[in-house]
N, C-alpha and C. Protein backbone atom coordinates (compact mmCIF):
# COMPACT_ATOMS: atom_id res chain seq x y z
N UNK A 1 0.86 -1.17 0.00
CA UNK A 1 0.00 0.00 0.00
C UNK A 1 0.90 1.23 0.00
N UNK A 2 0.84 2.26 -0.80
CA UNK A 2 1.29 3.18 -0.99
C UNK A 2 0.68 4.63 -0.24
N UNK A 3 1.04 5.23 1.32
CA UNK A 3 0.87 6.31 1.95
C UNK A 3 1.32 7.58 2.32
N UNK A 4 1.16 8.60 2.35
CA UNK A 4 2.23 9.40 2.62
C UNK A 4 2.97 9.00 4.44
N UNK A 5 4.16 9.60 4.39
CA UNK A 5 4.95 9.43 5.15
C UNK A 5 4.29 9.81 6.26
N UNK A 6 4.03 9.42 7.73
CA UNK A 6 3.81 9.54 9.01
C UNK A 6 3.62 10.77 9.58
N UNK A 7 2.99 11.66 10.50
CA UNK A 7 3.38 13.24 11.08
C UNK A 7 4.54 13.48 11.48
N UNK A 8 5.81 14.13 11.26
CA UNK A 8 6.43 14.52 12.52
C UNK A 8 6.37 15.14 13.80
N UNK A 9 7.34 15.52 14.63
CA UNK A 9 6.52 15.71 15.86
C UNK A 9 5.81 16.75 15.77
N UNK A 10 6.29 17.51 14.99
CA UNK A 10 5.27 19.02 14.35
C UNK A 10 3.95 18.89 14.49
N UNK A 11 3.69 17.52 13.70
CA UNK A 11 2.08 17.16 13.15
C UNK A 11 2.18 17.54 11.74
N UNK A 12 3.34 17.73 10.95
CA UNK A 12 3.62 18.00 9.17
C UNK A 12 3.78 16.89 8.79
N UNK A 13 3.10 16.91 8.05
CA UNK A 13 3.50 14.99 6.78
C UNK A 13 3.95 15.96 5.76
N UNK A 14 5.13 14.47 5.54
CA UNK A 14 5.67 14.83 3.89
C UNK A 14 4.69 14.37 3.03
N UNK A 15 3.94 15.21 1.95
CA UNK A 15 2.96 14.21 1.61
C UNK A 15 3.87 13.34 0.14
N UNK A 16 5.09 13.22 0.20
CA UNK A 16 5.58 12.26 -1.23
C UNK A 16 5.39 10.74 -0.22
N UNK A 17 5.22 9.79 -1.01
CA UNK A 17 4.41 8.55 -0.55
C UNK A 17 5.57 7.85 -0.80
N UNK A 18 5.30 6.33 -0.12
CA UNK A 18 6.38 5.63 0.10
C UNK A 18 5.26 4.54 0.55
N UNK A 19 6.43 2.96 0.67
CA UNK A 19 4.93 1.82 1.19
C UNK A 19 5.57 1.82 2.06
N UNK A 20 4.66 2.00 3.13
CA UNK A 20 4.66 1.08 4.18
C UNK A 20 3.48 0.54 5.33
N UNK A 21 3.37 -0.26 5.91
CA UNK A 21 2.34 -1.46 6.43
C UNK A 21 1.54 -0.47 7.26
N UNK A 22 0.45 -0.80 7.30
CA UNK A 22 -0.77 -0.30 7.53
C UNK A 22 -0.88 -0.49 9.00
N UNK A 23 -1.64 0.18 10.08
CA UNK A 23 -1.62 -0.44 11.47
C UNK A 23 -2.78 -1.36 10.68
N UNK A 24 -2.59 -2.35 11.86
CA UNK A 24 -3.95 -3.36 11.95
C UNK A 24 -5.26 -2.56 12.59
N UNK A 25 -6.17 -3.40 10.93
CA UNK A 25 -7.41 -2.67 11.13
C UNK A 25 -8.36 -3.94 10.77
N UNK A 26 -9.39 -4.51 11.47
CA UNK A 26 -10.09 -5.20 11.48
C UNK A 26 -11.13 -5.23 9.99
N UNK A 27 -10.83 -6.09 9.11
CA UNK A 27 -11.34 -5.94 7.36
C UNK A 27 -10.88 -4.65 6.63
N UNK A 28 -9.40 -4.69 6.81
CA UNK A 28 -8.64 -3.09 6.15
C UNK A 28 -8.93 -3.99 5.03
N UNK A 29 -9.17 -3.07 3.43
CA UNK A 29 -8.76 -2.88 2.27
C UNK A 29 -7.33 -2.18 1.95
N UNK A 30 -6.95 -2.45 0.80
CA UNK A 30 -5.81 -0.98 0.24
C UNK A 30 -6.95 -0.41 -1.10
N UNK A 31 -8.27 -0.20 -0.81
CA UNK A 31 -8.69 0.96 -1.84
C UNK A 31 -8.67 2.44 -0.59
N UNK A 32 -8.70 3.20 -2.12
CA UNK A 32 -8.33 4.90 -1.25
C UNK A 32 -9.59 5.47 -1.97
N UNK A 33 -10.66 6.13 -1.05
CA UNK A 33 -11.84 6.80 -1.81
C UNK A 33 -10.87 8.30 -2.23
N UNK A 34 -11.34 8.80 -3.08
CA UNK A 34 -10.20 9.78 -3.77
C UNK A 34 -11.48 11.23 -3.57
N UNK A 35 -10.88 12.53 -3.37
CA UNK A 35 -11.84 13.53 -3.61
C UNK A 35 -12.29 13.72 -5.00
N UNK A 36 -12.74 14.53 -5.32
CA UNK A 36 -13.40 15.07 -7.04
C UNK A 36 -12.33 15.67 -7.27
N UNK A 37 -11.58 16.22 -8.88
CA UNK A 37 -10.86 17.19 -8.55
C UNK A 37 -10.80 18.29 -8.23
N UNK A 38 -10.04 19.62 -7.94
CA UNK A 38 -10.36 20.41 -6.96
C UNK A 38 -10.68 20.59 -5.87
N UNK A 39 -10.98 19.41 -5.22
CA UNK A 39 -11.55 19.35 -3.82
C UNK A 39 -10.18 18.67 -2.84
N UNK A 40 -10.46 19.42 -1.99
CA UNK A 40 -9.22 18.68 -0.74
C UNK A 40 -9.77 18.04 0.32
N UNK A 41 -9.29 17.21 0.87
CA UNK A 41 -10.39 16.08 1.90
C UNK A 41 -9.73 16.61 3.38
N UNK A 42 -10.48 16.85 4.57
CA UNK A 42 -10.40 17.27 5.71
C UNK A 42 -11.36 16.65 6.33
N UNK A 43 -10.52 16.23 7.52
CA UNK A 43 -11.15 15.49 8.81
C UNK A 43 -11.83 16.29 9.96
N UNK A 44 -12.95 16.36 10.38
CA UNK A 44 -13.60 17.27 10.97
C UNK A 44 -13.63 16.30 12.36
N UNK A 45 -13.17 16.73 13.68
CA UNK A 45 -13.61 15.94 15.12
C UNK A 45 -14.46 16.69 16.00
N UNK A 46 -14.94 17.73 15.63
CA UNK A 46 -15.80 18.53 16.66
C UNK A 46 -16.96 19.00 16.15
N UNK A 47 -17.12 20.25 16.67
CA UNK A 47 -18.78 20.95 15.86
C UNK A 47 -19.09 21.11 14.72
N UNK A 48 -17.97 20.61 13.51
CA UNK A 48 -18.34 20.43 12.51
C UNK A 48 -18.83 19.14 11.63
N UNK A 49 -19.01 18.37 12.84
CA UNK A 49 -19.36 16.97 12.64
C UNK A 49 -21.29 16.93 12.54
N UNK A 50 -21.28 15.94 11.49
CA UNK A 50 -22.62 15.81 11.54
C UNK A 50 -23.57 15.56 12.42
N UNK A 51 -24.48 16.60 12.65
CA UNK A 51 -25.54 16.78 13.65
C UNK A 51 -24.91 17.68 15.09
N UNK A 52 -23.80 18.58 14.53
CA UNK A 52 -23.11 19.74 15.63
C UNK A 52 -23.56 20.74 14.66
N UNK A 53 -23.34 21.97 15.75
CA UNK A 53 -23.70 23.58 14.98
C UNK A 53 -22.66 23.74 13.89
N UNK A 54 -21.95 23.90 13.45
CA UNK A 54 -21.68 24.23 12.96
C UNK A 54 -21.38 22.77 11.53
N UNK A 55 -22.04 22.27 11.33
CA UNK A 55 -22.17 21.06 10.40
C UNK A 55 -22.57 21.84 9.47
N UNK A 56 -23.21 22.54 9.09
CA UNK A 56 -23.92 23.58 8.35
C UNK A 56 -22.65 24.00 7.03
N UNK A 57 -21.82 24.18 7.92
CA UNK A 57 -20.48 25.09 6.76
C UNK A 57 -20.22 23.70 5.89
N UNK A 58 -20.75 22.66 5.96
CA UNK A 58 -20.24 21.68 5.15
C UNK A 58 -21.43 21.09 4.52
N UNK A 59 -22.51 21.74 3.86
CA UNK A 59 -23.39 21.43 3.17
C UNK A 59 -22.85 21.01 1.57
N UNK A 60 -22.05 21.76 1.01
CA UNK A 60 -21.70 21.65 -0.12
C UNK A 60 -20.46 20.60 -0.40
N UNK A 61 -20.15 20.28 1.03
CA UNK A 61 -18.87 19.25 0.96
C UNK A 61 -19.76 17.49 0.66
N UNK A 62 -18.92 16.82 0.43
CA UNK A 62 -19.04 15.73 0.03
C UNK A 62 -18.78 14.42 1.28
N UNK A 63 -19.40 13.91 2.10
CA UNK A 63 -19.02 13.44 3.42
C UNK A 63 -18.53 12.03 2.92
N UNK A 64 -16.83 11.82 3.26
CA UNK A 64 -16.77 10.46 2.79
C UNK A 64 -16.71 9.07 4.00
N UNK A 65 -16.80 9.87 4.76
CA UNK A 65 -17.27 8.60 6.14
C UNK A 65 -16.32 8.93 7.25
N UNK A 66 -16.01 8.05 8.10
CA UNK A 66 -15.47 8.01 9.61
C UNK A 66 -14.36 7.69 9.20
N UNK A 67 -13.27 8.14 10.53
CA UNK A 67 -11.93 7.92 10.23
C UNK A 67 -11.06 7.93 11.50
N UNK A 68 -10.17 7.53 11.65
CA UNK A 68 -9.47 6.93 13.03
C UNK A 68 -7.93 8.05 13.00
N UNK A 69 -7.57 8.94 13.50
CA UNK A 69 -5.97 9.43 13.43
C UNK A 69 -5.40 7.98 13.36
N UNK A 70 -3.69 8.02 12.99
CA UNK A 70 -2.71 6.74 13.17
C UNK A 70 -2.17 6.66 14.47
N UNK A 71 -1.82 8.16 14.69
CA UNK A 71 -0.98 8.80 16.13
C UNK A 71 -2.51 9.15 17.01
N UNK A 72 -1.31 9.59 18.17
CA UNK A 72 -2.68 9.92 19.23
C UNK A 72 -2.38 11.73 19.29
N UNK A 73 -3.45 12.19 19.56
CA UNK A 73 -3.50 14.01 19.46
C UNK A 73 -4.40 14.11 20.98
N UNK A 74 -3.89 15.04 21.63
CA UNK A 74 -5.22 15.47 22.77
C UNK A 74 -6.20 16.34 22.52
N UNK A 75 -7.52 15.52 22.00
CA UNK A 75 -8.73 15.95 22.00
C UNK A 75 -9.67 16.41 23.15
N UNK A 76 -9.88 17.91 23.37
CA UNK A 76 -10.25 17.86 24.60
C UNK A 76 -11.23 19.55 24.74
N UNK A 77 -11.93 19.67 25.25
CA UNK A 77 -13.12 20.30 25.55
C UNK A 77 -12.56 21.66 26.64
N UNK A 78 -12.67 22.61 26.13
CA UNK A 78 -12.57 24.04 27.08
C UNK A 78 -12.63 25.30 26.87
N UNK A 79 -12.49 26.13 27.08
CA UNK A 79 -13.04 27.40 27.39
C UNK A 79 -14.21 27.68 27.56
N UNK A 80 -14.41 29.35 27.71
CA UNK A 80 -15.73 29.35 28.35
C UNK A 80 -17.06 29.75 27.28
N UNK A 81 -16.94 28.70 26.43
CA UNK A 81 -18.19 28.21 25.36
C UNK A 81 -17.92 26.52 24.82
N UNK A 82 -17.37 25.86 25.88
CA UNK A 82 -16.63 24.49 25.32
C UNK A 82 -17.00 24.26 24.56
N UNK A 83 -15.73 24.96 23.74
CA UNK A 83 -15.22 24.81 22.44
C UNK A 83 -14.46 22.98 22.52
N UNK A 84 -14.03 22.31 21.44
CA UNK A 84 -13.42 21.21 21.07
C UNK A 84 -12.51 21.78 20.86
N UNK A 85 -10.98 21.72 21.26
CA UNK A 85 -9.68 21.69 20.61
C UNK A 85 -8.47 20.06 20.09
N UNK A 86 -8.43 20.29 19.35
CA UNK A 86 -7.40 18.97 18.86
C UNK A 86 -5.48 20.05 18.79
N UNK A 87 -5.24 19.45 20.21
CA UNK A 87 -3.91 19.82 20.27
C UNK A 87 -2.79 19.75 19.45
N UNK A 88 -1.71 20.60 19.06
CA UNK A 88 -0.87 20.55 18.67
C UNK A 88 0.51 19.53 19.10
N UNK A 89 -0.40 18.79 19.34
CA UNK A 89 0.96 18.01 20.13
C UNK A 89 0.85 16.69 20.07
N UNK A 90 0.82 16.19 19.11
CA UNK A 90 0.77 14.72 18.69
C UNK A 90 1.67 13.63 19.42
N UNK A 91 1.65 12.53 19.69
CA UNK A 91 1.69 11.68 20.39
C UNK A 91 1.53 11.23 21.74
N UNK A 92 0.35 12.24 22.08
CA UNK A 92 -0.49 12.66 23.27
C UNK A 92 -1.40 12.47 23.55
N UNK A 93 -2.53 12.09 23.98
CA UNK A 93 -3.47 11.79 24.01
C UNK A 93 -4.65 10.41 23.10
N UNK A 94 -5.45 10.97 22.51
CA UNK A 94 -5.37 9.22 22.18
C UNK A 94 -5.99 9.38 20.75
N UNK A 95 -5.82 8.23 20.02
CA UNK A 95 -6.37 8.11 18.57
C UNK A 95 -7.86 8.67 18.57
N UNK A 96 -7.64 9.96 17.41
CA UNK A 96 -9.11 10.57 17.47
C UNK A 96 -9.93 10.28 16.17
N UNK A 97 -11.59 9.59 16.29
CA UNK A 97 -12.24 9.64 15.56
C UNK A 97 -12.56 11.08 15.00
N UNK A 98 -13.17 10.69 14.13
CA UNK A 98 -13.84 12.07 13.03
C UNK A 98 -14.01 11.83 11.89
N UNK A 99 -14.56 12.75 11.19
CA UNK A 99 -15.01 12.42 9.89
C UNK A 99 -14.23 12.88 8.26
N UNK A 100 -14.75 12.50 7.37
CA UNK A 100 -13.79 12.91 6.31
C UNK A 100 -14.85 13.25 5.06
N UNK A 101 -14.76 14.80 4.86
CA UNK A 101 -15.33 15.28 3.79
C UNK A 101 -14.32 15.88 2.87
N UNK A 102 -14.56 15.73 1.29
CA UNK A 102 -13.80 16.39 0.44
C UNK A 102 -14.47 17.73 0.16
N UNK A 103 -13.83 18.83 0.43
CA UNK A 103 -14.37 19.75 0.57
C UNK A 103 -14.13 20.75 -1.18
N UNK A 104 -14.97 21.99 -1.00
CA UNK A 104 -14.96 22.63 -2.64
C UNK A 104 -13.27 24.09 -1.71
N UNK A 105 -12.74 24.23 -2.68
CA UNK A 105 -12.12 25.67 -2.25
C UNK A 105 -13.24 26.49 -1.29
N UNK A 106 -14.21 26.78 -1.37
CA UNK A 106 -15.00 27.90 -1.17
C UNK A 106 -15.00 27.24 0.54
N UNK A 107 -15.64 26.08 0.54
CA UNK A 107 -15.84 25.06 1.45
C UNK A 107 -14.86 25.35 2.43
N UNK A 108 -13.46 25.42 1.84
CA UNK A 108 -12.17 24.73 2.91
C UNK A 108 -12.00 26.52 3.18
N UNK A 109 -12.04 27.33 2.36
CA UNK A 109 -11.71 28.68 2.93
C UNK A 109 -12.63 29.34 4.51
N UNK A 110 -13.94 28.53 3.95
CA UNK A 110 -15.00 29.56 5.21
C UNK A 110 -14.68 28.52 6.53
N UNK A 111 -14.09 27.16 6.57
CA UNK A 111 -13.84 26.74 7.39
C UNK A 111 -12.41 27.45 8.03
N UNK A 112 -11.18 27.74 7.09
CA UNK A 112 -10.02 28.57 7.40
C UNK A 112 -10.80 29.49 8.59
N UNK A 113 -11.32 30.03 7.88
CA UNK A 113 -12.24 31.35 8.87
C UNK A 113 -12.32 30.90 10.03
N UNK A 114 -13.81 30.26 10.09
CA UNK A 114 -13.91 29.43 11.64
C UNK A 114 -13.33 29.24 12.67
N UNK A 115 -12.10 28.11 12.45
CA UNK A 115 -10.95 28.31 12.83
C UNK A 115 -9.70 29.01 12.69
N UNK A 116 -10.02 30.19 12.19
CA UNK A 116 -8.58 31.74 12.20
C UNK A 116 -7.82 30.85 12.36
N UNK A 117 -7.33 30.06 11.12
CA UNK A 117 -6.14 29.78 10.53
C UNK A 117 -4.83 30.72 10.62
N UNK A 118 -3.85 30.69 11.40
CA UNK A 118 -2.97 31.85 11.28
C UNK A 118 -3.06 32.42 12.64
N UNK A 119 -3.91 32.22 13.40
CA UNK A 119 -3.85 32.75 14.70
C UNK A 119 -4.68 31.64 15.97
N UNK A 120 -5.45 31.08 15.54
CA UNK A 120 -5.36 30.02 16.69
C UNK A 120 -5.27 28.66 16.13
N UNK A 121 -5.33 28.43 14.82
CA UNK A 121 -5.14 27.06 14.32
C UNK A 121 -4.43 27.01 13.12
N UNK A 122 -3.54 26.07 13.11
CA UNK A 122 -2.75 25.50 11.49
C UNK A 122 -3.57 24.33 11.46
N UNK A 123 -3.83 24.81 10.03
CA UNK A 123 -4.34 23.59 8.94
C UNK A 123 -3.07 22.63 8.26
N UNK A 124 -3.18 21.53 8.95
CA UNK A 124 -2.11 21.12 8.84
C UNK A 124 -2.41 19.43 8.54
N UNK A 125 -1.63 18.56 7.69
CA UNK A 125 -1.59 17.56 7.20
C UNK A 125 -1.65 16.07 7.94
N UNK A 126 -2.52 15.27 8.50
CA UNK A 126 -1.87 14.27 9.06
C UNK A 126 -2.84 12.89 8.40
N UNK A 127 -2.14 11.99 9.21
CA UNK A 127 -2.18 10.74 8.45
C UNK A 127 -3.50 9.84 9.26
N UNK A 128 -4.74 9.43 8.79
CA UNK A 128 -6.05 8.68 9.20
C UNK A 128 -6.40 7.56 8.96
N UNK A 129 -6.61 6.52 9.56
CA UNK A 129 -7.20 5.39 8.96
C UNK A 129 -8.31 5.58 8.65
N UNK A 130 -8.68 5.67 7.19
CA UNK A 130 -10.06 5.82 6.35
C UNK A 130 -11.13 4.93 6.67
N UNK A 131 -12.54 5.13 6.01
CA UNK A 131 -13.49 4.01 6.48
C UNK A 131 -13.26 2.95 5.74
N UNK A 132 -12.59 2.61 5.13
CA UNK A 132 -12.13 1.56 4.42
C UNK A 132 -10.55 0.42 4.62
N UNK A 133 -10.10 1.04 5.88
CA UNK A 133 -9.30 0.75 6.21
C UNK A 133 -7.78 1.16 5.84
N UNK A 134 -8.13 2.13 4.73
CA UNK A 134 -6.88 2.69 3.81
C UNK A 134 -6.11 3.69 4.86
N UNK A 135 -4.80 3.91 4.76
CA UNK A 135 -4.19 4.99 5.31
C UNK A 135 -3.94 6.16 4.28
N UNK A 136 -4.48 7.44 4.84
CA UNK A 136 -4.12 8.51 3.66
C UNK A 136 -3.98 9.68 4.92
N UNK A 137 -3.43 10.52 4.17
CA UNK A 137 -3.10 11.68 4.70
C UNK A 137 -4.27 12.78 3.99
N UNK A 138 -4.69 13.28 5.19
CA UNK A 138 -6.24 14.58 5.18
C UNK A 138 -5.54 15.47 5.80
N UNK A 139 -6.03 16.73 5.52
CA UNK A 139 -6.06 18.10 6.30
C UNK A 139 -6.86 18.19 7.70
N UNK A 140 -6.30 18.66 8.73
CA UNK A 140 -7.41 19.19 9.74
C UNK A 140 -6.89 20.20 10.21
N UNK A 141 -7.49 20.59 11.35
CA UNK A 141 -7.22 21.76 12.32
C UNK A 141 -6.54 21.40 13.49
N UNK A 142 -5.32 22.22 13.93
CA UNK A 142 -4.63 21.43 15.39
C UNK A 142 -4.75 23.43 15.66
N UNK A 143 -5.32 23.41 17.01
CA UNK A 143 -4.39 24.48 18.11
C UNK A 143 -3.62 24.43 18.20
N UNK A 144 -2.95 25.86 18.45
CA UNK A 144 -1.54 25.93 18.23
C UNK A 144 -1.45 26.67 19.00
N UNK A 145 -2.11 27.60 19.67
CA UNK A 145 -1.64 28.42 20.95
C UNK A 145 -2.86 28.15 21.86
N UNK A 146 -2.69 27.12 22.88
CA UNK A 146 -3.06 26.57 23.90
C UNK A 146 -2.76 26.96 25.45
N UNK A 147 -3.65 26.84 25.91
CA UNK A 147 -2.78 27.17 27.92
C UNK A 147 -2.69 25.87 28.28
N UNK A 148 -2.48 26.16 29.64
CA UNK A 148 -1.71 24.90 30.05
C UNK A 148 -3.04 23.80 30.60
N UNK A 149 -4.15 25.05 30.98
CA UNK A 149 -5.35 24.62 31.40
C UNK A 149 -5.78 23.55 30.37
N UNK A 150 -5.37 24.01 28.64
CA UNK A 150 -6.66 23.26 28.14
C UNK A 150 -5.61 21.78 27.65
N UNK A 151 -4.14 21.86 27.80
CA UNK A 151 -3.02 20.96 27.77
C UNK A 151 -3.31 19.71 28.79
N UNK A 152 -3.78 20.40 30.03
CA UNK A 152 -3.84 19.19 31.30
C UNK A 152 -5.38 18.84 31.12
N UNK A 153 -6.38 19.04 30.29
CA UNK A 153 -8.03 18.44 29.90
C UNK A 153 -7.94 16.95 29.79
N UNK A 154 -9.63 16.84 30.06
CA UNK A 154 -9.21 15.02 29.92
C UNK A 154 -9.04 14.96 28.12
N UNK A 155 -8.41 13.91 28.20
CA UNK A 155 -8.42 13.96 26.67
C UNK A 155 -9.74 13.37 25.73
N UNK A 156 -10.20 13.31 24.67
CA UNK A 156 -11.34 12.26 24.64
C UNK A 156 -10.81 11.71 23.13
N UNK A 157 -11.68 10.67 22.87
CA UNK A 157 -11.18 9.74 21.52
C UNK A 157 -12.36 10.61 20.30
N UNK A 158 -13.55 10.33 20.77
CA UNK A 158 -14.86 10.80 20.17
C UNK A 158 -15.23 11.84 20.67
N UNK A 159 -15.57 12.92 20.08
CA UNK A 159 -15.98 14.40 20.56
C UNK A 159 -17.23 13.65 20.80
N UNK A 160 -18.59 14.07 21.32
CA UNK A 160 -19.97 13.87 21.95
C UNK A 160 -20.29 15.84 22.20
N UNK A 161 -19.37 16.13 23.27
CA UNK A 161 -20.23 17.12 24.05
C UNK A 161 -21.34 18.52 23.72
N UNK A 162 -22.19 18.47 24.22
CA UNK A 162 -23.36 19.09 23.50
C UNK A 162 -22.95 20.04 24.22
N UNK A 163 -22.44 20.73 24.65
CA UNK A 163 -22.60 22.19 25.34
C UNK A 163 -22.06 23.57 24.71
N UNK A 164 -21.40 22.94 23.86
CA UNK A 164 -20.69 23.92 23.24
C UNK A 164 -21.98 25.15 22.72
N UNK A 165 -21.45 26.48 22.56
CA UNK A 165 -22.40 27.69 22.13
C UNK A 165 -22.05 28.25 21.19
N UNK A 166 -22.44 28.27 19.81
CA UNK A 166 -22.04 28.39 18.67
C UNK A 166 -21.82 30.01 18.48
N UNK A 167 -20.99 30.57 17.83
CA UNK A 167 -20.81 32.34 18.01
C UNK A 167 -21.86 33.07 17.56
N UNK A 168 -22.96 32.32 16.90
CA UNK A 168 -24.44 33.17 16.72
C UNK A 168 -24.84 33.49 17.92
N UNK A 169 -25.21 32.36 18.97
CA UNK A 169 -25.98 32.72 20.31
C UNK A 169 -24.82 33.19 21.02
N UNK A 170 -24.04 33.82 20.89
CA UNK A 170 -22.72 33.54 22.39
C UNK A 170 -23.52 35.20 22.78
N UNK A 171 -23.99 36.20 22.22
CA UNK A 171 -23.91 37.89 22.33
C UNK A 171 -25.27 37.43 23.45
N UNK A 172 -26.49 36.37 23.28
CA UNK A 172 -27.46 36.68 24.44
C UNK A 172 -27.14 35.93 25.72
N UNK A 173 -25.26 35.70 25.87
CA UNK A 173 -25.08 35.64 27.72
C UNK A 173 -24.27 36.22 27.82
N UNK A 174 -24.60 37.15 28.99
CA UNK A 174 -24.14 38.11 30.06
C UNK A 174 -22.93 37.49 30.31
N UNK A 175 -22.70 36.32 30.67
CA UNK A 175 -21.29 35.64 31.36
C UNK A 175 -21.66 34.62 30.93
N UNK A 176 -20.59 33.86 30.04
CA UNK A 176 -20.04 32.61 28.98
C UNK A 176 -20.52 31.29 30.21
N UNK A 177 -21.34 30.55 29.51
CA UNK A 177 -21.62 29.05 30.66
C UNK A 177 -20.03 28.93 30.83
N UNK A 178 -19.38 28.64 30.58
CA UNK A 178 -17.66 28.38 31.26
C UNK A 178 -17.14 28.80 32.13
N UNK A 179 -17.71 30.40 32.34
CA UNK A 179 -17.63 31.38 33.26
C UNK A 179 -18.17 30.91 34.50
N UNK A 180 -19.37 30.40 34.16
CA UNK A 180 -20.14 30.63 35.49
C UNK A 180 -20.30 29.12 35.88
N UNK A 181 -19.49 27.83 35.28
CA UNK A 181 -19.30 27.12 35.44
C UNK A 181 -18.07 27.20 36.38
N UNK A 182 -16.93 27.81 36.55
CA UNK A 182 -15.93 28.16 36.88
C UNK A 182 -16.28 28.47 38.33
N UNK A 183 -16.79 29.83 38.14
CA UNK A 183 -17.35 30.42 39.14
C UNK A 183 -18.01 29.64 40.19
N UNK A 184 -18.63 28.94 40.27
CA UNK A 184 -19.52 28.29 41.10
C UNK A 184 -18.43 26.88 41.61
N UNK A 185 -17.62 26.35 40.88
CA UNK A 185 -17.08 25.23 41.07
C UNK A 185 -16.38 26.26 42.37
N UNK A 186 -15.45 27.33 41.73
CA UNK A 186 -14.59 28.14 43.07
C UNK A 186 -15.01 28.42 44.52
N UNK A 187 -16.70 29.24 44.29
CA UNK A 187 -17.12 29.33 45.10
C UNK A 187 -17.53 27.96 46.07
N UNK A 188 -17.45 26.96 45.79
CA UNK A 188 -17.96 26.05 46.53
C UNK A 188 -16.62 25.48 46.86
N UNK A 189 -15.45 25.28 46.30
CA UNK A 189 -14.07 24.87 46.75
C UNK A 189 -13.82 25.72 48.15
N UNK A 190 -14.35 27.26 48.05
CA UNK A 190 -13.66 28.34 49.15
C UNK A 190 -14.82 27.99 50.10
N UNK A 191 -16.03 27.63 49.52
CA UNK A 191 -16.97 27.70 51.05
C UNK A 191 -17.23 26.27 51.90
N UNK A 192 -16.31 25.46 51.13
CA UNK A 192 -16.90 23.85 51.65
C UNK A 192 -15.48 23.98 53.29
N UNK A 193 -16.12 23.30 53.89
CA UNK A 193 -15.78 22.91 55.21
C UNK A 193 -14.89 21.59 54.98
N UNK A 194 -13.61 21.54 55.59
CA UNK A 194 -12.33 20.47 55.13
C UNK A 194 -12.56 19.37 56.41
């Protein structure tokens, strides 16, 4: 099977290809579903997953199924609109599901947006076990300027969490649920009796 080369610790693949052995995947193939041309394929693990808010920006994309990272990334839930971040720091945390759409230019730019490419996220290259068992290298989103808070999060494999507040509704709260999630955890740390 012919793949591109592995992430480095960066999280950059070389994408010139080379063979080599596939992890074990329970009924792997070596077919590779291919995008249309023009289209670039990106792995989505958070609110842009089907049936999250922001699934919407990917109406015009082409959904080519579920997909497994090779390496492990820390997938993990924080700030105060828990947001999903997929860390910059690969071999951390644990193999993350998500999905794989080939997206149009127009598609992959308004997602750039979303995630302010250039200031809190690189779109950056890594390597997935496809729904077919194939290994290929997709585009996603890694954070890149993280605290230490959202570094020490539990990590998760499968995003789930419904709480997140999409930036349409965020202007009708006074103080971010994260905030006042915060808040209340403190206040009860300072008022509980030891």
């Amino acid at each position: 099977m012919t793949v591109a080369q592995p992430a480095s610790p960066t999280g950059r693949v070389d994408t010139t290809t080379r063979a080599v052995a596939a992890p074990p995947v329970a009924g792997a193939v070596a077919t590779h579903a291919t995008a249309p041309p023009g289209m670039t394929v990106v792995m989505v693990y958070g609110t842009l997953k089907r049936g999250f808010p922001n699934a919407p920006l990917l109406t015009t994309s082409i959904y080519l199924g579920r997909c497994t990272t090779v390496g492990a990334y820390p997938l993990v839930v924080g700030g105060d609109w828990y947001s999903p971040y997929l860390l910059a720091s690969p071999g951390k945390g644990h193999r993350v599901v998500g999905e794989l759409y080939a997206v149009t230019p127009d598609a992959l730019a308004a997602l750039d947006v979303l995630e302010n490419v250039g200031v809190n996220y690189s779109r950056e290259l890594i390597d997935v076990v496809g729904p077919r068992g194939e290994v290929r290298a997709v585009h996603t989103y890694l954070k890149v300027n993280y605290t230490r808070e959202l570094a020490c999060g539990e990590c998760l494999v499968d995003y789930q969490d419904r709480r997140y507040v999409p930036r349409t509704e965020r202007a009708r709260y006074a103080i971010p649920p994260g905030c006042m999630d915060a808040s209340r955890s403190s206040s009860v740390a300072v008022g509980s009796k030891a």
